[in-house]
N, C-alpha and C. Protein backbone atom coordinates (compact mmCIF):
# COMPACT_ATOMS: atom_id res chain seq x y z
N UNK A 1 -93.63 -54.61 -125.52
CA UNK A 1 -93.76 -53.62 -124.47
C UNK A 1 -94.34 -52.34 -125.06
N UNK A 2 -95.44 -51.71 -124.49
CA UNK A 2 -95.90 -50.47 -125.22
C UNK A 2 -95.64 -49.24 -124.29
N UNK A 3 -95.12 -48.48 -124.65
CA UNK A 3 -94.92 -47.00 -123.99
C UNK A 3 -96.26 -46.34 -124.53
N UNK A 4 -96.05 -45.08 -123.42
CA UNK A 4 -97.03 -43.98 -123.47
C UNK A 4 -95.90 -42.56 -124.13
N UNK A 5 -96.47 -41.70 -125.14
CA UNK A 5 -95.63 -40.44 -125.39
C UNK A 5 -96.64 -39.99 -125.25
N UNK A 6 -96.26 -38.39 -124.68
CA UNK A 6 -97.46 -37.20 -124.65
C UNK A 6 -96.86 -36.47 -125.55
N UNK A 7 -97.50 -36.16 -127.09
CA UNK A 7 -96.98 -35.08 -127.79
C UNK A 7 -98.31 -34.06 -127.95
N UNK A 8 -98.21 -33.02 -128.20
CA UNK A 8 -98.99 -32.01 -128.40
C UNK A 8 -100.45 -32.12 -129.43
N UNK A 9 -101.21 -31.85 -129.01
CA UNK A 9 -103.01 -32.02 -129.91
C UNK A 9 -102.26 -31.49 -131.34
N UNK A 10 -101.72 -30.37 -131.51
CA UNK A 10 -101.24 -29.55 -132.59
C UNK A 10 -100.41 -31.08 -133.85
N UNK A 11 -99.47 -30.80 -133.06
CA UNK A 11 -98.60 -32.36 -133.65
C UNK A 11 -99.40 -33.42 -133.54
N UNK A 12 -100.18 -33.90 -133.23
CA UNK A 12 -100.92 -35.50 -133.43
C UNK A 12 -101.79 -34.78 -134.92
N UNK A 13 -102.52 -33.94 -134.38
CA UNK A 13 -103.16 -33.69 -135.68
C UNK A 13 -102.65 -33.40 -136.98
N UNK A 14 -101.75 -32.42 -136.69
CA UNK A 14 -100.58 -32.89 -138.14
C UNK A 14 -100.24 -33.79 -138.47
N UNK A 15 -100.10 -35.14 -138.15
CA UNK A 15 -99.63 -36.02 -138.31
C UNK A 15 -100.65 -37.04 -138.69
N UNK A 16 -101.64 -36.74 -138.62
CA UNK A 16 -102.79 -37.29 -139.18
C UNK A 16 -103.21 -36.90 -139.98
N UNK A 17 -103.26 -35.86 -140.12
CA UNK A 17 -103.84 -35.46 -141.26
C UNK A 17 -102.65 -35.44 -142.35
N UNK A 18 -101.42 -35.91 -142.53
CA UNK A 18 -100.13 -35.73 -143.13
C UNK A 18 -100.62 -37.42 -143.44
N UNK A 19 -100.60 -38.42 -142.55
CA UNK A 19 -100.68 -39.87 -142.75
C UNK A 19 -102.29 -40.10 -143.89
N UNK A 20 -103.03 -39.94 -143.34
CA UNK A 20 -103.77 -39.94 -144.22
C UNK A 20 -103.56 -39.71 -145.93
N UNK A 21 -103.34 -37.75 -145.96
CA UNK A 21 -102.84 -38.06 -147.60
C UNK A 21 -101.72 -38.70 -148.02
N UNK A 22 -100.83 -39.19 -147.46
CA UNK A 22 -100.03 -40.26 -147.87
C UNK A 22 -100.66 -41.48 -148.00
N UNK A 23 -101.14 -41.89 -147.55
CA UNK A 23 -101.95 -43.38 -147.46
C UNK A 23 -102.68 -43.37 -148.58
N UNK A 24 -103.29 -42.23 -149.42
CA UNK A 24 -104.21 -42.38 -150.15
C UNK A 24 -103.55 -41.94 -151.30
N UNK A 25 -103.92 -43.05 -152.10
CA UNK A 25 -103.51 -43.91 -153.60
C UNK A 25 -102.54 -44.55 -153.32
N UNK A 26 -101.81 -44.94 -151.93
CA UNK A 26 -101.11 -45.75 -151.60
C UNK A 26 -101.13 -48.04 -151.89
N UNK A 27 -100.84 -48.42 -152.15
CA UNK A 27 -100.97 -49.92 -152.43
C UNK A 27 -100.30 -50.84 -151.50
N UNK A 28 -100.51 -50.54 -150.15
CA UNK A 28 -99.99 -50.94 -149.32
C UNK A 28 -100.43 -51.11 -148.12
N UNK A 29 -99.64 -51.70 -147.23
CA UNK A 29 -100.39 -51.87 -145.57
C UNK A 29 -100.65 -50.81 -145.25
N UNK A 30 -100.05 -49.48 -145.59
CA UNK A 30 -100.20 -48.48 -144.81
C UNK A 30 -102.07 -47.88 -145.12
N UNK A 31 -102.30 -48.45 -145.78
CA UNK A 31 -103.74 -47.84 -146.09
C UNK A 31 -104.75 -48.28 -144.90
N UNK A 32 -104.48 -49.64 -144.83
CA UNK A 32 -105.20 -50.14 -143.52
C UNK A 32 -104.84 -49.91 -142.05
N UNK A 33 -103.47 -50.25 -142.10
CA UNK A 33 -103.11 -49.21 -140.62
C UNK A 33 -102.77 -47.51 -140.69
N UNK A 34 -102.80 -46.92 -141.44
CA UNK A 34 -103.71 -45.68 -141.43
C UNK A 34 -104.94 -45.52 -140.70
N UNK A 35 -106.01 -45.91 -141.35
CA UNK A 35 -107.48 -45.88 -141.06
C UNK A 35 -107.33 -46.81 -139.48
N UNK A 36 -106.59 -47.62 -139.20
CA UNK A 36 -107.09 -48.39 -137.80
C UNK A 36 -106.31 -47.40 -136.48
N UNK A 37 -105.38 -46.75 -136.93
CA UNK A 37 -104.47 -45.96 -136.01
C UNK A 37 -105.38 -44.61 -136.08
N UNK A 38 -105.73 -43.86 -137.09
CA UNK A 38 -106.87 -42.94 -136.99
C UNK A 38 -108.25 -43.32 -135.91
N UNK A 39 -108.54 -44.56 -135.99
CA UNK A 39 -109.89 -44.91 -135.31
C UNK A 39 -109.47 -44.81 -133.50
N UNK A 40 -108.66 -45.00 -133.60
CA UNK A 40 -107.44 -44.99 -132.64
C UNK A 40 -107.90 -43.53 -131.78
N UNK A 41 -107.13 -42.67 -132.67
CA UNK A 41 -106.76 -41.27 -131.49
C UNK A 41 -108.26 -40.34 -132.33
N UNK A 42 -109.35 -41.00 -132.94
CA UNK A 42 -110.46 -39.75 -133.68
C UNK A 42 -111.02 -39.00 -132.85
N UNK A 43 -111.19 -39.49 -131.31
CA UNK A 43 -112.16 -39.23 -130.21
C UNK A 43 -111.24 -37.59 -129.84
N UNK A 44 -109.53 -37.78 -130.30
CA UNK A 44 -109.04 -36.66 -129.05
C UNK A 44 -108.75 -35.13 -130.66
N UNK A 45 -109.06 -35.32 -131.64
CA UNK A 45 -109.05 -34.69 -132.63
C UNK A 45 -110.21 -33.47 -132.90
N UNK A 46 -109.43 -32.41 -132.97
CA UNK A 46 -110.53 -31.43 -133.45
C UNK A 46 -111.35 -31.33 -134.21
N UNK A 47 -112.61 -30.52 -134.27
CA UNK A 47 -113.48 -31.00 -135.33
C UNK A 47 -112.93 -30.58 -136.76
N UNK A 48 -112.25 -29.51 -136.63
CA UNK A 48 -111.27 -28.54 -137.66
C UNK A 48 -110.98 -29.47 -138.49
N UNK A 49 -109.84 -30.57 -137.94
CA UNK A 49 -109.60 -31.75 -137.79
C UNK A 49 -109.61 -33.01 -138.87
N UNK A 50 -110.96 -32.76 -137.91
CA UNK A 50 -111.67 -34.27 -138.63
C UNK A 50 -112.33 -33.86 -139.93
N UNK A 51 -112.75 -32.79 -140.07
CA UNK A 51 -113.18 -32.47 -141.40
C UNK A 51 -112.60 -32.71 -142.45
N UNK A 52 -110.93 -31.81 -142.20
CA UNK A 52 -110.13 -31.96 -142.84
C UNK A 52 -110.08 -33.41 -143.55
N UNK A 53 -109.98 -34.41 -142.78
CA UNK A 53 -109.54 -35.90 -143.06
C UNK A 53 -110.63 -36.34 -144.07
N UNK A 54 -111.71 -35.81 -143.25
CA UNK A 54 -113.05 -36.47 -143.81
C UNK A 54 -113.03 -35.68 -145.32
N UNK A 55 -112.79 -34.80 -145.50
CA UNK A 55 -112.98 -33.89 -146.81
C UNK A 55 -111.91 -34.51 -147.75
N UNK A 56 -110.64 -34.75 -147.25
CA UNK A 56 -109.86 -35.88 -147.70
C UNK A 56 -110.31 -36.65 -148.54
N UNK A 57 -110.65 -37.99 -147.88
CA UNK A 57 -110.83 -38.63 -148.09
C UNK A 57 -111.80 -38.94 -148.88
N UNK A 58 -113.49 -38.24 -149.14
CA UNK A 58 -114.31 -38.12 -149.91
C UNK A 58 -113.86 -37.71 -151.29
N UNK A 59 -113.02 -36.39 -150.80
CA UNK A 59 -112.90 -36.24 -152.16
C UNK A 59 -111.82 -37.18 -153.49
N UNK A 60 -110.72 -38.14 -152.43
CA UNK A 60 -110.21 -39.36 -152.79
C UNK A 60 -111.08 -40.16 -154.01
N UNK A 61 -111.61 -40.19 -152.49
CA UNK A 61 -113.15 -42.23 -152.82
C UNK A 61 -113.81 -41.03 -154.39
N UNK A 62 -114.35 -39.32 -154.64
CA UNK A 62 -115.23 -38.94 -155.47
C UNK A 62 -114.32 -39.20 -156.98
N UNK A 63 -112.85 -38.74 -156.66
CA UNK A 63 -111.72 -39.03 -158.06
C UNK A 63 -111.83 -40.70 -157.97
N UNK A 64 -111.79 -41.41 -157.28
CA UNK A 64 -112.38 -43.03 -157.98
C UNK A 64 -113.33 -43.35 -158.62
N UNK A 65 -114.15 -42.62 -158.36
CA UNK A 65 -115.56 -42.92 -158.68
C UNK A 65 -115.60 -42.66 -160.36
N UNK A 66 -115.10 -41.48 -160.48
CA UNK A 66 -114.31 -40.93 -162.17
C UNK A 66 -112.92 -41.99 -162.73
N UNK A 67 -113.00 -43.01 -161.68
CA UNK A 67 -111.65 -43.73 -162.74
C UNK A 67 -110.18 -43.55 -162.38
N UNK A 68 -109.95 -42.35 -161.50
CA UNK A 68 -108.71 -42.19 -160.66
C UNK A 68 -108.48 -43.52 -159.79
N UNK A 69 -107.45 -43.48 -159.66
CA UNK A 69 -106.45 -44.92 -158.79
C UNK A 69 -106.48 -43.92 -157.53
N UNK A 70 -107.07 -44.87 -156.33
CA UNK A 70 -106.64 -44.24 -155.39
C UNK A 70 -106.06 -45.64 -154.34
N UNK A 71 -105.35 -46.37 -155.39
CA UNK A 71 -105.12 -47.94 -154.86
C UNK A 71 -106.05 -48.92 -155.61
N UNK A 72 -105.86 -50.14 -154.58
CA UNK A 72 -106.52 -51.35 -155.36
C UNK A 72 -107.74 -51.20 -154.59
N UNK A 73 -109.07 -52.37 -154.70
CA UNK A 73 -109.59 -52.23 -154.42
C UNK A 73 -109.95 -52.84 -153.21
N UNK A 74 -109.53 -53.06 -152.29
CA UNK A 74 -108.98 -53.36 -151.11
C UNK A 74 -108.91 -52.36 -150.30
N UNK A 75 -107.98 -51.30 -150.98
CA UNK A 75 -107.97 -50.10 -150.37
C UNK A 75 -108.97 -49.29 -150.70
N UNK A 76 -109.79 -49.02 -151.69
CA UNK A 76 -110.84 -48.17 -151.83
C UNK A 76 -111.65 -48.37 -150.79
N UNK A 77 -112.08 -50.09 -150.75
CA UNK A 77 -112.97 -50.19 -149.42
C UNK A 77 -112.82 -50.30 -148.32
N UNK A 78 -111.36 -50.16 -148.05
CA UNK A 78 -110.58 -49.73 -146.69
C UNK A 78 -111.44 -48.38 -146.24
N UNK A 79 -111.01 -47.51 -147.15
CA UNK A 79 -111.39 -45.75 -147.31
C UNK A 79 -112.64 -45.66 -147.34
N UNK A 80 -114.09 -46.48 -147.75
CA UNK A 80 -115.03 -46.51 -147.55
C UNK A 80 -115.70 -46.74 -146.29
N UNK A 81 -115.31 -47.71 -145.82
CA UNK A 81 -115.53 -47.90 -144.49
C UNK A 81 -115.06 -47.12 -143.51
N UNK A 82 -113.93 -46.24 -143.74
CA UNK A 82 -113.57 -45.27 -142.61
C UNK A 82 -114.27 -44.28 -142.45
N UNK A 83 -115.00 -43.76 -144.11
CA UNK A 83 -116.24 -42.72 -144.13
C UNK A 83 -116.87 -42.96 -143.29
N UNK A 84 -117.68 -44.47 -143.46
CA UNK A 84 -118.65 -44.64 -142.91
C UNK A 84 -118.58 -44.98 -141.54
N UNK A 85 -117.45 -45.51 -140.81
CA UNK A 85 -117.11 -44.82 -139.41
C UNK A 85 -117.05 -43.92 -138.99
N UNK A 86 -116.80 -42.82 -139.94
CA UNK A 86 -116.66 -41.58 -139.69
C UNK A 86 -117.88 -40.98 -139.13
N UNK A 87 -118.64 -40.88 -140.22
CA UNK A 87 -120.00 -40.31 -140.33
C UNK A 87 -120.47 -40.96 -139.65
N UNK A 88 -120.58 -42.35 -138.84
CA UNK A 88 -121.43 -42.82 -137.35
C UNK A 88 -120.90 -41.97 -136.33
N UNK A 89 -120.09 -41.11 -136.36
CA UNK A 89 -119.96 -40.75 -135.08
C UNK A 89 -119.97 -39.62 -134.85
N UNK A 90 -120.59 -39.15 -136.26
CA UNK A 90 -120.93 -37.37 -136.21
C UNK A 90 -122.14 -37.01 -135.56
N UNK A 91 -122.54 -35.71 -135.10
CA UNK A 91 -123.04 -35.63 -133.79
C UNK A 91 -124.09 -34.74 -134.92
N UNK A 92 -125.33 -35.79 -134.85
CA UNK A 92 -127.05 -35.15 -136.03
C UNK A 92 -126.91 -33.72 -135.03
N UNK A 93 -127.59 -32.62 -135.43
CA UNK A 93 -128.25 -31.19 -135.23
C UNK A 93 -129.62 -31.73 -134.53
């Protein structure tokens, strides 16, 4: 059975942006349902927001790239692909 909650733009976005850096260097499910629950509510998120996440997360995937653990690699390309969802849905100048 799925309910509906209305909580506040303020609180969803905290909470995303809170889930996220937890998820990351995480070794677990939560890395993938992270990123699928984000794809989820990205549309009702500020751009403030989404930066945030997105700046996140790059700078995550840039400390891997140097050899930092940010998980297995499963999850790196979890986090890759969310970039690159990301960035499809940024709006060109």
């Amino acid at each position: 059975m799925s309910q509906t909650v209305t909580i506040p733009l303020g609180t969803l976005e905290s909470w995303a942006i809170s889930a996220v850096r937890y998820a990351l260097g995480r070794r677990t499910y939560i890395v993938s349902d992270t990123a699928w629950r984000l794809r989820a509510v990205w549309q009702h998120l500020r751009a403030g927001t989404r930066e945030v996440i997105l700046r996140d997360v790059r700078e995550a995937l840039g400390a891997a790239d140097r050899g930092l653990s940010i998980g297995d690699d499963c999850d790196r390309e979890e986090w890759r692909d969310l970039v690159e969802w990301i960035e499809g849905r940024l709006v060109q100048p």
